[in-house]
PDB file of N, CA and C in Angstrom:
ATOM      1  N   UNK A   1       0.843  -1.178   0.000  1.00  0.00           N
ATOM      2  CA  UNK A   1       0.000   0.000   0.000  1.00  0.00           C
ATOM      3  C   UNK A   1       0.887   1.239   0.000  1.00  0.00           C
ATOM      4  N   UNK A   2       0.488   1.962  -1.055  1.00  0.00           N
ATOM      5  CA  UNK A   2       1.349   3.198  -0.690  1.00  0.00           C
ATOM      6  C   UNK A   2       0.161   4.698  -0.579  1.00  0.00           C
ATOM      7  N   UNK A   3       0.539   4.999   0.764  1.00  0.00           N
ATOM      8  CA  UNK A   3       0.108   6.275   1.217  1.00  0.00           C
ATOM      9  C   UNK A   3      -1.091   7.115  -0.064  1.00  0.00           C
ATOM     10  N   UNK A   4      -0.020   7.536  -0.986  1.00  0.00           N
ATOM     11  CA  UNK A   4      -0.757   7.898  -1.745  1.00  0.00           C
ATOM     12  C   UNK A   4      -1.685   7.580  -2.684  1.00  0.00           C
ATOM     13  N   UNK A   5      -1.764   6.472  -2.834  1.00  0.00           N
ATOM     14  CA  UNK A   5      -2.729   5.760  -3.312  1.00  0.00           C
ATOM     15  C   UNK A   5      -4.201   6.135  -2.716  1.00  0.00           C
ATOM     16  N   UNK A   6      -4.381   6.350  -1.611  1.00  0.00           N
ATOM     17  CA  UNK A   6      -5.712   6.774  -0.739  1.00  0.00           C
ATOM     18  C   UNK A   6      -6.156   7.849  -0.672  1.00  0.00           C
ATOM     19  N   UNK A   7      -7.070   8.487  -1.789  1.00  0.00           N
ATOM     20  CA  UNK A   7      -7.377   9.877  -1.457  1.00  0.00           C
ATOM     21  C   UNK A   7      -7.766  10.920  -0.515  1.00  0.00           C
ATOM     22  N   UNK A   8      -8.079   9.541   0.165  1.00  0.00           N
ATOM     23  CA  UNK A   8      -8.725  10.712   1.960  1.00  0.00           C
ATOM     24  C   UNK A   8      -7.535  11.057   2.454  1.00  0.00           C
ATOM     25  N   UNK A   9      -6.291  10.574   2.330  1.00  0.00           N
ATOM     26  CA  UNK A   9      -4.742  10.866   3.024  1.00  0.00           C
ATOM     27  C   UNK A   9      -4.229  11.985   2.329  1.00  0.00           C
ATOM     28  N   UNK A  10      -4.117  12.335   0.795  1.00  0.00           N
ATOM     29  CA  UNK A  10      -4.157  13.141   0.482  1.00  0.00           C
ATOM     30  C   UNK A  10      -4.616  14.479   0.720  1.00  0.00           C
ATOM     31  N   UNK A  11      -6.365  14.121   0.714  1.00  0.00           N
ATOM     32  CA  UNK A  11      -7.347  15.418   1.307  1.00  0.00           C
ATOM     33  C   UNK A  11      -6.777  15.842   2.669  1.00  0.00           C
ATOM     34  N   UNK A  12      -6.816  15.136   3.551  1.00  0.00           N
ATOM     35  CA  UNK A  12      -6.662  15.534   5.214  1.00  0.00           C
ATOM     36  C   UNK A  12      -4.953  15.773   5.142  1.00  0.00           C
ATOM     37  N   UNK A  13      -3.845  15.539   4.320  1.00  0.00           N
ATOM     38  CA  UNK A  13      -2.781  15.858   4.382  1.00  0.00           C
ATOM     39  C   UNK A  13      -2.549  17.700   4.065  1.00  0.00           C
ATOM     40  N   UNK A  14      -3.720  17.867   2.785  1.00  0.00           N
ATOM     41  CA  UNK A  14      -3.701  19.383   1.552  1.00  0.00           C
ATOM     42  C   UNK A  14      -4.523  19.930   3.674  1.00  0.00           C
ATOM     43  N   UNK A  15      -5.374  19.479   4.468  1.00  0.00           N
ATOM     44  CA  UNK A  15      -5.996  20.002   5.504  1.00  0.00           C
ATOM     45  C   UNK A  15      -5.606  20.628   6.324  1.00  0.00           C
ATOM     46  N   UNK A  16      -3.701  19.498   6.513  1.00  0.00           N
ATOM     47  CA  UNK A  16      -3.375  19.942   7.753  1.00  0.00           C
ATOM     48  C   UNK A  16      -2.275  20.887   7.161  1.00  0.00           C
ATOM     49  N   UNK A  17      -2.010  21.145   5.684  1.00  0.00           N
ATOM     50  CA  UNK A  17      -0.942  22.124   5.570  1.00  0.00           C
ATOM     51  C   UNK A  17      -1.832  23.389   5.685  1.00  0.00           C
ATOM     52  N   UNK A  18      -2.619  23.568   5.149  1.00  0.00           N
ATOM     53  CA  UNK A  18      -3.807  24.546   5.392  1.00  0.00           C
ATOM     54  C   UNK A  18      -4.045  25.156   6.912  1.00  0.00           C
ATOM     55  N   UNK A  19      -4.067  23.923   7.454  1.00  0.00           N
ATOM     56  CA  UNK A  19      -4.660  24.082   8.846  1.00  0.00           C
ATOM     57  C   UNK A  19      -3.093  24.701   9.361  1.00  0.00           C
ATOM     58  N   UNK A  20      -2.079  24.252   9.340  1.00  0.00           N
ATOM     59  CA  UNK A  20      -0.660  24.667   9.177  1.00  0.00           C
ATOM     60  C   UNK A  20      -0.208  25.699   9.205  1.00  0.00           C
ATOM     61  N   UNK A  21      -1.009  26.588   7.669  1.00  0.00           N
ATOM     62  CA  UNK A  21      -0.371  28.060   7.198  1.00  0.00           C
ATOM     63  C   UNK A  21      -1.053  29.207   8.128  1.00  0.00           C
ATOM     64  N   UNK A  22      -2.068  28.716   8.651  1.00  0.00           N
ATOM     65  CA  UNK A  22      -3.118  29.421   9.559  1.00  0.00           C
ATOM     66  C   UNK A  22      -2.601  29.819  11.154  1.00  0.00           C
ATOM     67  N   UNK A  23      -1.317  28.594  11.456  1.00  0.00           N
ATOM     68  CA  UNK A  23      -0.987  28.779  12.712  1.00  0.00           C
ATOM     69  C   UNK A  23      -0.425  30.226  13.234  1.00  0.00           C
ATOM     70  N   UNK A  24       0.530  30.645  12.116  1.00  0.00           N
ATOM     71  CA  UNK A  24       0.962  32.355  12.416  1.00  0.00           C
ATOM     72  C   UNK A  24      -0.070  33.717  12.830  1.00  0.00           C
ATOM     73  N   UNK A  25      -1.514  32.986  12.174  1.00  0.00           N
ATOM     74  CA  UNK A  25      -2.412  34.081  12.316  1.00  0.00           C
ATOM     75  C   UNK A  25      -3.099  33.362  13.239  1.00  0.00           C
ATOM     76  N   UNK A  26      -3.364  32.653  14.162  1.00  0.00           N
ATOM     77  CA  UNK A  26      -4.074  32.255  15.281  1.00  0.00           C
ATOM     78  C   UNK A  26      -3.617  33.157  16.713  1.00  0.00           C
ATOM     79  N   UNK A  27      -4.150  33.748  17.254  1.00  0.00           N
ATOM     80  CA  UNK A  27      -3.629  34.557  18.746  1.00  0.00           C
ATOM     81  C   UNK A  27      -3.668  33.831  19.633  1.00  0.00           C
ATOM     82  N   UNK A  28      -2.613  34.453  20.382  1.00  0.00           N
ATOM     83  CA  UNK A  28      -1.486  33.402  21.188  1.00  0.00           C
ATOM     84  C   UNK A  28      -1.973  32.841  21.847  1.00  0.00           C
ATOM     85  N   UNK A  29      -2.970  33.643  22.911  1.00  0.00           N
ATOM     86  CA  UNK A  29      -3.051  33.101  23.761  1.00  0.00           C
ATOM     87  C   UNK A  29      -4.183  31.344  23.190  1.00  0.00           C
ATOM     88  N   UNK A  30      -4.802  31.264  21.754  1.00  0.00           N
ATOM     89  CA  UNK A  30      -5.565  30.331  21.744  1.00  0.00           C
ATOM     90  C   UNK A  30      -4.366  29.234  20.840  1.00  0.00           C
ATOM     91  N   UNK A  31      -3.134  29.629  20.423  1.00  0.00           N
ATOM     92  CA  UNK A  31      -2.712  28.895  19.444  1.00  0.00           C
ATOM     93  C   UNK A  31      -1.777  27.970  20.894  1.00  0.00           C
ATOM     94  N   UNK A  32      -1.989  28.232  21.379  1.00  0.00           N
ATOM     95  CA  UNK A  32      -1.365  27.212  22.788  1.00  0.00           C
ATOM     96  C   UNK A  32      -1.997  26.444  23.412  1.00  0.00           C
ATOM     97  N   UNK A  33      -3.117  26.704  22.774  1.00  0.00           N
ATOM     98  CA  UNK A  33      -4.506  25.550  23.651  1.00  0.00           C
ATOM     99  C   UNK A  33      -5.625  25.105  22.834  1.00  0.00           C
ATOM    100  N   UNK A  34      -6.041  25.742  22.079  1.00  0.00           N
ATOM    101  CA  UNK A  34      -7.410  25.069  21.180  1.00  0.00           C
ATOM    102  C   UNK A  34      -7.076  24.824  19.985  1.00  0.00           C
ATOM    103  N   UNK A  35      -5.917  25.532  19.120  1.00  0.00           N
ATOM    104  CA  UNK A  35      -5.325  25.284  17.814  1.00  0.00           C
ATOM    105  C   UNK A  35      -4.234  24.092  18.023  1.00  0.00           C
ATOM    106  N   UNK A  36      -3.545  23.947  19.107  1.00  0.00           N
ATOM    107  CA  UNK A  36      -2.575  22.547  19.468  1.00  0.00           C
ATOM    108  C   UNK A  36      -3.291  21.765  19.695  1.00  0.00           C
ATOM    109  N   UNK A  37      -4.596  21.345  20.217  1.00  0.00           N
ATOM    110  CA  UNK A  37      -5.300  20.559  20.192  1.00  0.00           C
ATOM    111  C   UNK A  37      -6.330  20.058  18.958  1.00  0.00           C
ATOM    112  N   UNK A  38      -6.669  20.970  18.047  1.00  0.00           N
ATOM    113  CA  UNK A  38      -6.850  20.551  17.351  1.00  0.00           C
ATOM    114  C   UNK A  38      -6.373  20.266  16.063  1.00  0.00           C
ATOM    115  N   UNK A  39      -4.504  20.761  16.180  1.00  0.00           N
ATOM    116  CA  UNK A  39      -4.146  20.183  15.091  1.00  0.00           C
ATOM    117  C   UNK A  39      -3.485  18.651  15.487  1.00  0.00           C
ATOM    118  N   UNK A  40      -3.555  18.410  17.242  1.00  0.00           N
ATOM    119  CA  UNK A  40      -3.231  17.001  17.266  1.00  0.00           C
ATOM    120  C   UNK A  40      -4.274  16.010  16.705  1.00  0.00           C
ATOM    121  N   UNK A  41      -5.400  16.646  17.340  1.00  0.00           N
ATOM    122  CA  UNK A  41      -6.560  15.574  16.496  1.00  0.00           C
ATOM    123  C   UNK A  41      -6.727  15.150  14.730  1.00  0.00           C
ATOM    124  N   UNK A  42      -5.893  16.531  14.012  1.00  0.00           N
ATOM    125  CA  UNK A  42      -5.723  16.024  12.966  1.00  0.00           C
ATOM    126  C   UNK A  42      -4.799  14.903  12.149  1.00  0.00           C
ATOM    127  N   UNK A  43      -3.611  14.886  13.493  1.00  0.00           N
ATOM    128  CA  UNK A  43      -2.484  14.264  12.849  1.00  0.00           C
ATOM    129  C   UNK A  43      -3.106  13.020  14.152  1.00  0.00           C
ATOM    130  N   UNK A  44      -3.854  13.016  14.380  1.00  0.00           N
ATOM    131  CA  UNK A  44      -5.198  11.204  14.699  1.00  0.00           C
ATOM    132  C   UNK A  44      -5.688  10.861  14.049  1.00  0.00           C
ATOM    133  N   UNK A  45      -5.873  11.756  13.064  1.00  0.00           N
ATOM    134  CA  UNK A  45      -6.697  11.697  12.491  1.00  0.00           C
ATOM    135  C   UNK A  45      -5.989  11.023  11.053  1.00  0.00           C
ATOM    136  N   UNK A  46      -5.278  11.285  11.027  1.00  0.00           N
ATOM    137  CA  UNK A  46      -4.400  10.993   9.474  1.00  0.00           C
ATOM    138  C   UNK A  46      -3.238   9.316  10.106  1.00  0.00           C
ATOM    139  N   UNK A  47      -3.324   9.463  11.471  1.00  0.00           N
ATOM    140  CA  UNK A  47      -2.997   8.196  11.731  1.00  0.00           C
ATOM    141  C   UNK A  47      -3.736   7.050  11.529  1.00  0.00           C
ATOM    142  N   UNK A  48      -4.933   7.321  12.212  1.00  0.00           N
ATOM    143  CA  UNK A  48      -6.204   6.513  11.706  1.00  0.00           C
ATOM    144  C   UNK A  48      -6.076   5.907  10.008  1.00  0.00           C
ATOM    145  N   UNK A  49      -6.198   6.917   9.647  1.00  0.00           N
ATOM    146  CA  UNK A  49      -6.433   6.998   7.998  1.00  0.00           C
ATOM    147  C   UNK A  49      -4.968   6.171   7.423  1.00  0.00           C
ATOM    148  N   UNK A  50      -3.568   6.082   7.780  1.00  0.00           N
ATOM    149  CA  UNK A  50      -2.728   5.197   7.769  1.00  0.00           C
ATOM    150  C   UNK A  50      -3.204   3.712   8.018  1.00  0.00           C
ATOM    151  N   UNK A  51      -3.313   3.596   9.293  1.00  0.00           N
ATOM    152  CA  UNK A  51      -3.411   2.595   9.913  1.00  0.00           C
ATOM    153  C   UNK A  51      -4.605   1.422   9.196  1.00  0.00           C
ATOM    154  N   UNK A  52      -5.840   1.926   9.023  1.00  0.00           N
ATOM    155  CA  UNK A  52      -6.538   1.801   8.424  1.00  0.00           C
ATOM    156  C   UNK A  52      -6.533   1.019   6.628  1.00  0.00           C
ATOM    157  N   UNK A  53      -5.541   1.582   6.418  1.00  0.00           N
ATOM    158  CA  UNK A  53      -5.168   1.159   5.240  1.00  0.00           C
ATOM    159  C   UNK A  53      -4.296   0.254   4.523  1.00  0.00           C
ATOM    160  N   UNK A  54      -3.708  -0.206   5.907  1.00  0.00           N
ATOM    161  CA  UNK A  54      -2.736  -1.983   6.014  1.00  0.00           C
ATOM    162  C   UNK A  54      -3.953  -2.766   7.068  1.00  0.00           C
ATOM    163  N   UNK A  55      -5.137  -2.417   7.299  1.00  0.00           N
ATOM    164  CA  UNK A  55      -5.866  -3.729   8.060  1.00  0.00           C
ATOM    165  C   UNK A  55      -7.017  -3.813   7.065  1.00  0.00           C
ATOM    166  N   UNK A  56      -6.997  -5.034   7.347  1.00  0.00           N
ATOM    167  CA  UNK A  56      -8.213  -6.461   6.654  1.00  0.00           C
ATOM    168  C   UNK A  56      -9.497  -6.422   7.831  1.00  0.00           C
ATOM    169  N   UNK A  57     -10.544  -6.393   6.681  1.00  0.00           N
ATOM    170  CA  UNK A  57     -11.674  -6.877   7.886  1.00  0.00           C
ATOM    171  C   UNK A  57     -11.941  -5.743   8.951  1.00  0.00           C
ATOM    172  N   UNK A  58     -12.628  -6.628   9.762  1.00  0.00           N
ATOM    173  CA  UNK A  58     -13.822  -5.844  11.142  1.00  0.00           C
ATOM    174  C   UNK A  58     -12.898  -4.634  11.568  1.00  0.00           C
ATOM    175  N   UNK A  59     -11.382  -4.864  11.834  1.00  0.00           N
ATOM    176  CA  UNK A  59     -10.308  -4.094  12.486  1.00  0.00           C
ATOM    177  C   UNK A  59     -10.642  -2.580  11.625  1.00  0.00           C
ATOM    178  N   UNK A  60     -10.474  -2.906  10.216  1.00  0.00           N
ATOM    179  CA  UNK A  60     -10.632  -1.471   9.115  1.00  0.00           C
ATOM    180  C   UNK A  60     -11.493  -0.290   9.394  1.00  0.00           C
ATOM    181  N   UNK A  61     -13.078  -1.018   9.725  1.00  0.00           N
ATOM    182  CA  UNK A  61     -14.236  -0.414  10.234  1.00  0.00           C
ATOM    183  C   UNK A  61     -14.133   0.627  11.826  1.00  0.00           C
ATOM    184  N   UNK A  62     -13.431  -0.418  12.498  1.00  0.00           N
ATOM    185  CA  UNK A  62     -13.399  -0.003  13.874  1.00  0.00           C
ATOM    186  C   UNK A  62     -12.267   0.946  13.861  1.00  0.00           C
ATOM    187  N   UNK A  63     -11.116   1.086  13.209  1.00  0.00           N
ATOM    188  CA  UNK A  63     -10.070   2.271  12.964  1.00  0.00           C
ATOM    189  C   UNK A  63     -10.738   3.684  12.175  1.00  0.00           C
ATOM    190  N   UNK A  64     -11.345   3.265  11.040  1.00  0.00           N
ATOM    191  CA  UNK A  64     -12.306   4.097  10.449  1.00  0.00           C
ATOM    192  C   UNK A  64     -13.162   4.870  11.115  1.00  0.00           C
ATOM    193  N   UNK A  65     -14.218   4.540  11.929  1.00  0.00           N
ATOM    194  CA  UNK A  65     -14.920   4.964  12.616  1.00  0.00           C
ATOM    195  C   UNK A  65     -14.373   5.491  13.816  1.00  0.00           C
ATOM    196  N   UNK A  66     -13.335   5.137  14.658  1.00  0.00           N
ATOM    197  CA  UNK A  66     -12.641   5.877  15.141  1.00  0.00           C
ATOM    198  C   UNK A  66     -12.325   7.375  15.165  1.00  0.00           C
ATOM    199  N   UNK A  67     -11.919   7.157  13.519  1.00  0.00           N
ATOM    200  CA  UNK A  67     -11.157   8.220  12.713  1.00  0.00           C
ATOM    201  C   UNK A  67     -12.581   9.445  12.682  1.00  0.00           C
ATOM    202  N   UNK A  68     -13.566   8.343  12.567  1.00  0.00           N
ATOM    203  CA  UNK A  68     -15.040   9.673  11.875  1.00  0.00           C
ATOM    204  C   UNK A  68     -15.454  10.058  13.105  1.00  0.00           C
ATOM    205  N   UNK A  69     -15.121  10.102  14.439  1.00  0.00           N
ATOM    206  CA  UNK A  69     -15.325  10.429  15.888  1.00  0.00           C
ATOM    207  C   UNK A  69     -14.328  11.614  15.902  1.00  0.00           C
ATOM    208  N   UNK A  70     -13.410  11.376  15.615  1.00  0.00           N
ATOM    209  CA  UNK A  70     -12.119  12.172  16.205  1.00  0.00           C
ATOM    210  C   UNK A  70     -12.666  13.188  14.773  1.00  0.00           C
ATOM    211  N   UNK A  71     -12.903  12.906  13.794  1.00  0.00           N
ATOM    212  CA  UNK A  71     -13.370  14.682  12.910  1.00  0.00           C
ATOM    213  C   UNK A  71     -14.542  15.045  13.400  1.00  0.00           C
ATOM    214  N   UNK A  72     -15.127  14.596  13.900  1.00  0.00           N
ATOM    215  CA  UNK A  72     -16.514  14.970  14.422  1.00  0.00           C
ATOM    216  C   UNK A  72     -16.093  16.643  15.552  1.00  0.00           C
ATOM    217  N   UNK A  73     -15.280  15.900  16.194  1.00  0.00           N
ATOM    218  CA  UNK A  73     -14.444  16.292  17.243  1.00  0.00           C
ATOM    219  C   UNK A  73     -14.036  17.711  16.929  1.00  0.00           C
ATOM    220  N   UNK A  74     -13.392  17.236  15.151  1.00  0.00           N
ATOM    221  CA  UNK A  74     -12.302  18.367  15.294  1.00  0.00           C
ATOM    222  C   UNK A  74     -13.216  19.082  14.821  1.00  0.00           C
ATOM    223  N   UNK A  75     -14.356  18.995  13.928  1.00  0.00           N
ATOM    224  CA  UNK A  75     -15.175  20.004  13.456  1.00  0.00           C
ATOM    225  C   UNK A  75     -15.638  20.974  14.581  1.00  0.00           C
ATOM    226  N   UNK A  76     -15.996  20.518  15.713  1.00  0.00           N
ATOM    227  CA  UNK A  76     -16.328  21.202  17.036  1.00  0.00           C
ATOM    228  C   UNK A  76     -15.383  22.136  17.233  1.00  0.00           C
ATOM    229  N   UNK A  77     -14.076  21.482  17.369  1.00  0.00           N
ATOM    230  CA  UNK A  77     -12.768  22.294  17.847  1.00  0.00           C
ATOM    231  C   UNK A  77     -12.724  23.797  17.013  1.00  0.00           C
ATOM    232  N   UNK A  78     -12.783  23.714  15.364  1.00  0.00           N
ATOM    233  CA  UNK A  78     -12.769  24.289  14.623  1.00  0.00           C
ATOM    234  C   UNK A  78     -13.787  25.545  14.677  1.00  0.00           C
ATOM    235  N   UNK A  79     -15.176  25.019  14.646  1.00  0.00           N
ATOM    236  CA  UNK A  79     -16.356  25.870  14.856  1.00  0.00           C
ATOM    237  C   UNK A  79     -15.939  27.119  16.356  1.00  0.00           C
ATOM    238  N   UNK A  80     -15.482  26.229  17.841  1.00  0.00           N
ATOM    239  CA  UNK A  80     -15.549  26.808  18.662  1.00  0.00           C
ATOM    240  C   UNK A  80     -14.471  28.223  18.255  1.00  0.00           C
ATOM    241  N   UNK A  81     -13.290  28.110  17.647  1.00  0.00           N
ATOM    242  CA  UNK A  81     -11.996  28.534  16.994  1.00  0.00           C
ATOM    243  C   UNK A  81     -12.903  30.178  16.050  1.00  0.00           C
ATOM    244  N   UNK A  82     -13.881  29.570  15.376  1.00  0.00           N
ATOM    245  CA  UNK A  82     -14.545  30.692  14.965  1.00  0.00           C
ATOM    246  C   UNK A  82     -15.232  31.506  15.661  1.00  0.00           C
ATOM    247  N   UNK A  83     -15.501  31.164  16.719  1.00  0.00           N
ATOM    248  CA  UNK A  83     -16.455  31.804  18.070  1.00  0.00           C
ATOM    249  C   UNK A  83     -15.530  32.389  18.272  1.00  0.00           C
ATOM    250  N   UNK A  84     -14.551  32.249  19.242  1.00  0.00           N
ATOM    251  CA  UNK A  84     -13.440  32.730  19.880  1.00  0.00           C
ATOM    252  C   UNK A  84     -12.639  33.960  18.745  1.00  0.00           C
ATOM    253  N   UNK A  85     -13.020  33.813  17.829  1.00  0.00           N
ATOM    254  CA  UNK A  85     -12.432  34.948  16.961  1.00  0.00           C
ATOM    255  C   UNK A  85     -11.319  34.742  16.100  1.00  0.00           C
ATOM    256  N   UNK A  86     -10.421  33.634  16.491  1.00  0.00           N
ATOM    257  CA  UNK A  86      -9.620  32.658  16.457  1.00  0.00           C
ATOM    258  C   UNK A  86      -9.182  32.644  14.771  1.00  0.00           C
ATOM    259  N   UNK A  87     -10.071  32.134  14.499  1.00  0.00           N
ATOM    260  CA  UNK A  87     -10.485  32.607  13.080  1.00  0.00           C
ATOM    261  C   UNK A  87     -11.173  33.157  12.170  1.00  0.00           C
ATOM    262  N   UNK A  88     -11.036  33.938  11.107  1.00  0.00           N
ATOM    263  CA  UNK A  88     -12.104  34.901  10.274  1.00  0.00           C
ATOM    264  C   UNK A  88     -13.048  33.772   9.813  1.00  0.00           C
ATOM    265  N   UNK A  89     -14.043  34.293   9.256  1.00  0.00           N
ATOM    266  CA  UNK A  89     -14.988  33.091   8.668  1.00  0.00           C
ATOM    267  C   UNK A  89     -14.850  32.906   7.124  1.00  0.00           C
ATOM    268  N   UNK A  90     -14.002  33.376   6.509  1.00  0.00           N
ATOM    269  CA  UNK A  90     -13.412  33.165   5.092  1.00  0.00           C
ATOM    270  C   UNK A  90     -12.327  31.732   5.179  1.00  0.00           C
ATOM    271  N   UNK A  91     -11.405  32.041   6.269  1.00  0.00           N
ATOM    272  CA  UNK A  91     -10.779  30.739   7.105  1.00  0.00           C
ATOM    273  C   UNK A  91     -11.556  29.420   7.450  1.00  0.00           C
ATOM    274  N   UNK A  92     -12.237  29.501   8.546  1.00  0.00           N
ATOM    275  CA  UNK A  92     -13.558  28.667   8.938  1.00  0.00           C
ATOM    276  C   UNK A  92     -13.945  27.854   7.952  1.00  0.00           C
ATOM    277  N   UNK A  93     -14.809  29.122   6.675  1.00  0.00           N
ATOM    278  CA  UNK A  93     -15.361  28.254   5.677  1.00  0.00           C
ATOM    279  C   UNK A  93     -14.688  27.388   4.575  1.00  0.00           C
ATOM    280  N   UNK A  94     -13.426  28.064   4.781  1.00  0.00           N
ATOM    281  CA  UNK A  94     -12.766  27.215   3.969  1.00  0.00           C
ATOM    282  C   UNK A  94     -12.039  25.540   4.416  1.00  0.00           C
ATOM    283  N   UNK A  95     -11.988  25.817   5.972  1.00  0.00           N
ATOM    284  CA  UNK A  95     -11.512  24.615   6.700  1.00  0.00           C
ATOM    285  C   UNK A  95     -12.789  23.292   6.486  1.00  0.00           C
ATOM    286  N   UNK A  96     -13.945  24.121   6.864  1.00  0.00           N
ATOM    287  CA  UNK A  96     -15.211  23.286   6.916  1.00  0.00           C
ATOM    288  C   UNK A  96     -15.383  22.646   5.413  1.00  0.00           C
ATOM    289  N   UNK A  97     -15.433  22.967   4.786  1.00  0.00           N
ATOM    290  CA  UNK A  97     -15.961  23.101   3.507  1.00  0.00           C
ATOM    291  C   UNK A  97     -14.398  21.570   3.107  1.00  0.00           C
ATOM    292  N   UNK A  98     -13.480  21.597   3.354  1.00  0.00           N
ATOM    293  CA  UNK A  98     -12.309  20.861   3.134  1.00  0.00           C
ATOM    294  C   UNK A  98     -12.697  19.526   4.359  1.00  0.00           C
ATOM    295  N   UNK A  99     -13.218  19.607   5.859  1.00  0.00           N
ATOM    296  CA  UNK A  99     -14.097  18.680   6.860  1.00  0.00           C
ATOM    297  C   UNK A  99     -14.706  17.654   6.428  1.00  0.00           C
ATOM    298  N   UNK A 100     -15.480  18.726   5.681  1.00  0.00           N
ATOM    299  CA  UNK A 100     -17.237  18.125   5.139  1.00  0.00           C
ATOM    300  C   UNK A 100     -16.932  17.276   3.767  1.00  0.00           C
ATOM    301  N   UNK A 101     -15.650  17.476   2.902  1.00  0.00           N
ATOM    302  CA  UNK A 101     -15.208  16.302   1.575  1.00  0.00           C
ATOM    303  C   UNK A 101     -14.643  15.421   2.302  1.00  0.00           C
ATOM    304  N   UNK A 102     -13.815  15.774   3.345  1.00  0.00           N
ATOM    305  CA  UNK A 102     -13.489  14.510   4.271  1.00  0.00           C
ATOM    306  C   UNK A 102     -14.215  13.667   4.767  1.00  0.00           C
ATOM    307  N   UNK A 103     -15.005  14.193   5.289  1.00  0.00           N
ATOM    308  CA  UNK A 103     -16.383  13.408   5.961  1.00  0.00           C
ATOM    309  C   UNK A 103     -17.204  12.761   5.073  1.00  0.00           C
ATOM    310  N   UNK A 104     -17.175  12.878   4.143  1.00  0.00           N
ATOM    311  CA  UNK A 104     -17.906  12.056   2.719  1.00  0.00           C
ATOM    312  C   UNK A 104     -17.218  11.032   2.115  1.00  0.00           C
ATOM    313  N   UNK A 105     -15.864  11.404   2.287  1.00  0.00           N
ATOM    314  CA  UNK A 105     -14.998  10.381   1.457  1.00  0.00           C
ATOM    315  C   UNK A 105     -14.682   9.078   2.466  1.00  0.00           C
ATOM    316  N   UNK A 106     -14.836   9.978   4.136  1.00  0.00           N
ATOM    317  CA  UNK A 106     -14.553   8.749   5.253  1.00  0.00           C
ATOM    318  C   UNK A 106     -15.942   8.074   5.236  1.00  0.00           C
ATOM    319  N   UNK A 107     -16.777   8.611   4.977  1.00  0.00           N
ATOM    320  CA  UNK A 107     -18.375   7.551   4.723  1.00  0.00           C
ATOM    321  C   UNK A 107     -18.291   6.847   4.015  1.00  0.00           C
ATOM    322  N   UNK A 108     -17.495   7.253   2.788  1.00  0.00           N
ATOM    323  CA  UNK A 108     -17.689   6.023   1.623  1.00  0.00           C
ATOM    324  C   UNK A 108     -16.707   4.651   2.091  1.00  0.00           C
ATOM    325  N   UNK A 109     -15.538   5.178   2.325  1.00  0.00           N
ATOM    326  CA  UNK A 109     -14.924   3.957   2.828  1.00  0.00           C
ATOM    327  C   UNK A 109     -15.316   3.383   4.188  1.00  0.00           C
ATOM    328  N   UNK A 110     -15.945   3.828   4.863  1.00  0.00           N
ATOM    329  CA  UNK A 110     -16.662   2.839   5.731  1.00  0.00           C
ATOM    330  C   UNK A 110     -17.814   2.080   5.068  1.00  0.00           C
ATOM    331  N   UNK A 111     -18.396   2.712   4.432  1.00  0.00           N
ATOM    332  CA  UNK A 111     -19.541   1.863   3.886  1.00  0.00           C
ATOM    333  C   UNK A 111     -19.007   0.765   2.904  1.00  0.00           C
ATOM    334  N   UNK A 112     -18.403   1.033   2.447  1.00  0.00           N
ATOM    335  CA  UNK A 112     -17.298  -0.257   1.371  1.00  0.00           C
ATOM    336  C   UNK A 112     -16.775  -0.976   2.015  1.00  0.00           C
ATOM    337  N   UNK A 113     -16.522  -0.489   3.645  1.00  0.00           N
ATOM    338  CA  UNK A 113     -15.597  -1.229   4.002  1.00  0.00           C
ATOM    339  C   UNK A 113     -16.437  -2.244   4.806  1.00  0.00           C
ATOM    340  N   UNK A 114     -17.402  -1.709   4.985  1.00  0.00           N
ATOM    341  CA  UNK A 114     -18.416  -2.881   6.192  1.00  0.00           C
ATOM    342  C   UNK A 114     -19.121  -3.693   5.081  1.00  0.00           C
ATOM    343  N   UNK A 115     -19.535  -3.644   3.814  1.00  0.00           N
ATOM    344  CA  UNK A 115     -19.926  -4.500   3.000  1.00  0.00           C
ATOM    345  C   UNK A 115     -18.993  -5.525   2.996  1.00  0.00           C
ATOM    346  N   UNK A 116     -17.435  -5.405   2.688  1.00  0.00           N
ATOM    347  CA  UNK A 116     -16.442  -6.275   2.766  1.00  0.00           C
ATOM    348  C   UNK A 116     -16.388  -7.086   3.732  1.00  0.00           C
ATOM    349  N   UNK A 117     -16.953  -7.014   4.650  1.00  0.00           N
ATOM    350  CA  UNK A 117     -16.876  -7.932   5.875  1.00  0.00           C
ATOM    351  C   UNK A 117     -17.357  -9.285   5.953  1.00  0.00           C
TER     352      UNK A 117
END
């Protein structure tokens, strides 16, 4: 298996450089606590999405779904990030909007992947 072969690794990789270029403009006092936290959940998120992709069977589903908990998560993290001011909503919408293809593409491979079972 190679990495790139999997388009959701791709997507959530183009996410976290994004999510990345954003760190300079996050204020301080939140880029030490709600932006470190939710860019760890992303790089869980892209572990998942590794991991996931060398297992066979029931294991695939249960890493997967994992994975669709922990964006659930980060979408929260993100939203709260726009409250807080944290981020403009040109930012926001563009993070969400990049979430929400993630979140479609992690549906499809769960659903493919639990048929396989």
């Amino acid at each position: 298996m190679n990495e790139i072969d999997i388009p959701i690794i791709k997507k959530t990789s183009d996410f976290y450089k994004l999510f990345h270029e954003y760190r300079r403009l996050i204020p301080k006092q939140d880029r030490h606590s709600i932006y470190e936290k939710a860019e760890r959940i992303i790089i869980n998120i892209l572990e998942y999405f590794l991991e996931a992709g060398y297992i066979k069977g029931a294991g695939k589903v249960v890493m997967l779904e994992k994975a669709s908990v922990k964006l659930n998560v980060l979408r929260f993290f993100i939203r709260l990030m726009k409250e807080l001011k944290s981020l403009d909503n040109k930012k926001y919408v563009a993070l969400q909007e990049m979430i929400d293809e993630i979140g479609r593409m992690l549906g499809g491979w769960i659903k493919s992947s639990s048929t396989m079972r």
